[in-house]
Protein backbone atom coordinates (compact mmCIF):
# COMPACT_ATOMS: atom_id res chain seq x y z
CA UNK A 1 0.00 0.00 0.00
CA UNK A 2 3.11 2.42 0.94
CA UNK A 3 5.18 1.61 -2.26
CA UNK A 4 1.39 2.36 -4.74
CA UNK A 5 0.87 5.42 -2.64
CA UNK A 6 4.74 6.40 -3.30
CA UNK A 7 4.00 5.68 -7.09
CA UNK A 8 0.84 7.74 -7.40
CA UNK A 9 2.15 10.75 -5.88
CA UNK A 10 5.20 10.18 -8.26
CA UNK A 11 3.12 10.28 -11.26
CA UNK A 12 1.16 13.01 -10.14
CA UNK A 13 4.41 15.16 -9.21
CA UNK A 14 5.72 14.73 -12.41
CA UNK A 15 2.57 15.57 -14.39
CA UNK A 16 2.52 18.85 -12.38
CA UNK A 17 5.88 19.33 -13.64
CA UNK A 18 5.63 18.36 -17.37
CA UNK A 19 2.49 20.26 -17.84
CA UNK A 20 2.31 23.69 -18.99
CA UNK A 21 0.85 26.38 -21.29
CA UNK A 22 -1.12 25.54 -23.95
CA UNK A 23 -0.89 27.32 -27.45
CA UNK A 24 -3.29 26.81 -30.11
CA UNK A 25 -2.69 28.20 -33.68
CA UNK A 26 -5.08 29.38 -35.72
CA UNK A 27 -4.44 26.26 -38.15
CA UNK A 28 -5.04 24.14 -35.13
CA UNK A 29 -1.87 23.11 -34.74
CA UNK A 30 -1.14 22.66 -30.49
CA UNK A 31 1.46 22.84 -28.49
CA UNK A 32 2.64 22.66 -24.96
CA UNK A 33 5.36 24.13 -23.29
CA UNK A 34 5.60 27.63 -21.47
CA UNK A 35 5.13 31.35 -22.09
CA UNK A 36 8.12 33.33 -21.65
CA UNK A 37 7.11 36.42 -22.68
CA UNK A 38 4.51 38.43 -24.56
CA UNK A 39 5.77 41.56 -26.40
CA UNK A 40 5.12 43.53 -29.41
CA UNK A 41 2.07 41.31 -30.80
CA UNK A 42 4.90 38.02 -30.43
CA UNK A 43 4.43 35.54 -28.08
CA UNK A 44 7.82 34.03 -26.77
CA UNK A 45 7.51 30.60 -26.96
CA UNK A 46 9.64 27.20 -25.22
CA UNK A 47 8.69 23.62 -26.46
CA UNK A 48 11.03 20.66 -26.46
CA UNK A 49 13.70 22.55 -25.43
CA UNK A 50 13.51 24.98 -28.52
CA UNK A 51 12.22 28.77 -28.57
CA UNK A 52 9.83 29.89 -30.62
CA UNK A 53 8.88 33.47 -31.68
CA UNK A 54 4.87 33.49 -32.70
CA UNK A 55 3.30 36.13 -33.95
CA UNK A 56 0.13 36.88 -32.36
CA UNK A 57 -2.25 36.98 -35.60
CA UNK A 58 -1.17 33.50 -35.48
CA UNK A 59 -2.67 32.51 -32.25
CA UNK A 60 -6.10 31.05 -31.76
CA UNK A 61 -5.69 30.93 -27.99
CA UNK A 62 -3.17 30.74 -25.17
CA UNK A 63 -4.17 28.43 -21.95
CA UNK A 64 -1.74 29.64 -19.14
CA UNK A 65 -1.25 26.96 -16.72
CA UNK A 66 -0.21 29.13 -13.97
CA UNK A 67 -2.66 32.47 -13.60
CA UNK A 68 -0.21 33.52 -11.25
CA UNK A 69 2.51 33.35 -13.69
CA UNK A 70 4.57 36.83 -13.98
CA UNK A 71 4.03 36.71 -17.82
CA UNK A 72 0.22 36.47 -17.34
CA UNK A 73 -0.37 38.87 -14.97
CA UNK A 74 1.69 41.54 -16.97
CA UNK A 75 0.14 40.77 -19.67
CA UNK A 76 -3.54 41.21 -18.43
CA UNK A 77 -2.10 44.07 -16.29
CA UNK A 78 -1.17 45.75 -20.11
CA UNK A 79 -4.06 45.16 -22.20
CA UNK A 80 -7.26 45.58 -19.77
CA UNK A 81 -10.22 43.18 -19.63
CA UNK A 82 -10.29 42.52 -23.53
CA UNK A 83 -6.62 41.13 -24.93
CA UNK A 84 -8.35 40.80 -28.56
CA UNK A 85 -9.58 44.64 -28.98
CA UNK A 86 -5.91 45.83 -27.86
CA UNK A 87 -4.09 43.39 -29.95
CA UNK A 88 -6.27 44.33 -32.76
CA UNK A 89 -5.41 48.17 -32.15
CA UNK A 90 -1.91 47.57 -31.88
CA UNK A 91 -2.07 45.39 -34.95
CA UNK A 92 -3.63 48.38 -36.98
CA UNK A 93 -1.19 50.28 -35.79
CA UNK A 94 1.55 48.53 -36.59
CA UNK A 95 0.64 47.87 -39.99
CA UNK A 96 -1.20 50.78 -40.88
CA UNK A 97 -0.54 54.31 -39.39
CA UNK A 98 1.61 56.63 -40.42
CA UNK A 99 4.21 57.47 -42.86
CA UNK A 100 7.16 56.23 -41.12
CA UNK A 101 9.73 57.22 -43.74
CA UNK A 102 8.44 60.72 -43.35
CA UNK A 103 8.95 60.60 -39.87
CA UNK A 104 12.61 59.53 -40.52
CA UNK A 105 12.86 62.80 -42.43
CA UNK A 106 11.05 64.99 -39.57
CA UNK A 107 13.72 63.53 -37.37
CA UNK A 108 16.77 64.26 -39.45
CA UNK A 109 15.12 67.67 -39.91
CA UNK A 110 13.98 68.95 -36.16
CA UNK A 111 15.35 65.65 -33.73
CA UNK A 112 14.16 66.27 -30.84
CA UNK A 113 11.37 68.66 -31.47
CA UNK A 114 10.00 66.53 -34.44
CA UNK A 115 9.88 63.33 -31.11
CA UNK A 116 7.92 65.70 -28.83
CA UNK A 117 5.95 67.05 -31.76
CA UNK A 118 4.65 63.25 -32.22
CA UNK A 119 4.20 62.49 -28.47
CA UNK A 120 2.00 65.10 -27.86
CA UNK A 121 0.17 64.25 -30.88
CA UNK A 122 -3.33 62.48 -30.81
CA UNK A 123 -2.90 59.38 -33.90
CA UNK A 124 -6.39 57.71 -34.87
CA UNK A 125 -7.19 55.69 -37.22
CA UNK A 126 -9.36 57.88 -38.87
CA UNK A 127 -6.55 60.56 -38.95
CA UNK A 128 -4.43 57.64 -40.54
CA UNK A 129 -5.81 57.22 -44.29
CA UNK A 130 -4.51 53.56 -45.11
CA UNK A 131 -5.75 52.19 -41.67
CA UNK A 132 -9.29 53.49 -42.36
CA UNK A 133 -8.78 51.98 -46.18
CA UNK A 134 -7.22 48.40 -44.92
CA UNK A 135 -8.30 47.53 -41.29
CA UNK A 136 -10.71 45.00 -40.90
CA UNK A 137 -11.75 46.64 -37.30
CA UNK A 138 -13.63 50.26 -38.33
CA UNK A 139 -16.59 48.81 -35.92
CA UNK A 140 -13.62 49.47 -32.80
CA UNK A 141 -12.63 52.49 -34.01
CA UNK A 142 -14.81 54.29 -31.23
CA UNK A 143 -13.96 51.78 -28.51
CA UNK A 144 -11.80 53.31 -25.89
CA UNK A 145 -9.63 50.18 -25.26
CA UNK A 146 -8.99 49.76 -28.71
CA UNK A 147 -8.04 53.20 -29.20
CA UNK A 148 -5.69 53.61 -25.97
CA UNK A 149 -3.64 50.55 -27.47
CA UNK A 150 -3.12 51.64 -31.09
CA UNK A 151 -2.36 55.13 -29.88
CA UNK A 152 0.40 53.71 -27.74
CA UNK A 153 1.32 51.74 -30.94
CA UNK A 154 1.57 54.52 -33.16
CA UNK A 155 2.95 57.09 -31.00
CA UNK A 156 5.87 54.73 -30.56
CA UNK A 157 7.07 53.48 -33.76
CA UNK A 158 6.45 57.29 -35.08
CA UNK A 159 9.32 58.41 -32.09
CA UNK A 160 11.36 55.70 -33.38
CA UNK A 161 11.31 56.50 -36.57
CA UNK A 162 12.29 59.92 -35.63
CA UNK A 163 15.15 58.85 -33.21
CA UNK A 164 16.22 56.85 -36.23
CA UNK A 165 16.91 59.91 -38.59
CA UNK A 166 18.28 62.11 -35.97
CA UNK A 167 20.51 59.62 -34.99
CA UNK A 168 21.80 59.34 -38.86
CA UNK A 169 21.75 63.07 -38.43
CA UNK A 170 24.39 62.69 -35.80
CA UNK A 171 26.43 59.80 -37.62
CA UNK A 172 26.50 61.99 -40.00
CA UNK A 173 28.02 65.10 -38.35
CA UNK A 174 30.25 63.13 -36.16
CA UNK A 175 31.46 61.63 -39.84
CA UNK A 176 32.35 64.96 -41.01
C-alpha cells in the first residue's frame, strides 16, 4: 500500500511538472510548453527545449497553466479586460498608421522637437488614411480600449522613426 501510494504521488508530481501552457494556432496546430514572454504582438515561446517566436495573428488561444505566472499577470495588467480589442489596435497600428519614412525625415530635420511634436500628438485611425482603407476593425474604431492601445502603438514606432533619422543626423556630423 506504501510503495502504490509512493507511485501515485510520483506520477502526479511529475505531471505537475511536465504540464504547462497551452498554445493553439489558428491552423489548429497545439502545443505545450511555457510562455516566456509576450511583447510587441509576439508571443515568446519554449517547447522541447527549442524557442519559438509566434506572432500573435497567429494565435487562436493561449491556456496559461499558472494564472499567477509573472508573464500572465503583466500581460492582463497591459491590455485591460479585452486582450483581442488591444491586440487588434496595436495590430492596426503597426501595420497601418503613419508614414514612417516621413517621420525619418522629420527627425533628421527637427530631432528632438519633431519626437515631442509626435508624443503630444493624438494618432487615430481615422486621422491615418490607409488604416481606415485596410483595417478589418472600423466597428472598434470608437472603442476606448482599442483606441488607448493603437495610440500607444503609433505614438511609438512614429518616435522611433524619428530617433532613427536624428541619430543618422548625428552619424553623420560626427562623420564629417
Amino acid at each position: 500500500m506504501r510503495r502504490i501510494s509512493l507511485l501515485l504521488a510520483a506520477i502526479l508530481l511529475s505531471l505537475a511538472v511536465f504540464a504547462g501552457d497551452i498554445l493553439t494556432l489558428n491552423n489548429e496546430m497545439v502545443f505545450e510548453g511555457k510562455v516566456i514572454k509576450i511583447r510587441n504582438c509576439e508571443v515568446v515561446f519554449k517547447a522541447d527545449g527549442n524557442k519559438y517566436i509566434v506572432p500573435a495573428a497567429d494565435i487562436f488561444s493561449i491556456e496559461f497553466e499558472d494564472t499567477q505566472d509573472k508573464v500572465y499577470t503583466d500581460y492582463m495588467q497591459m491590455v485591460g479586460e479585452n486582450p483581442e480589442k488591444c491586440l487588434k489596435g496595436r495590430l492596426d497600428a503597426e501595420n497601418y498608421h503613419g508614414k514612417k519614412g516621413g517621420h525619418f525625415i522629420l527627425g533628421v530635420l527637427f530631432g528632438p522637437f519633431a519626437m515631442i511634436g509626435t508624443a503630444l500628438a493624438n494618432p487615430t485611425p481615422e486621422k491615418g488614411r490607409r488604416t481606415y482603407l485596410y483595417s478589418k476593425n472600423r466597428e472598434q474604431f470608437t472603442d476606448l480600449e482599442y483606441l488607448s492601445c493603437y495610440r500607444k502603438k503609433a505614438r511609438g514606432q512614429l518616435i522611433g522613426m524619428e530617433a532613427l533619422g536624428w541619430g543618422a543626423w548625428i552619424l553623420f556630423v560626427l562623420l564629417i
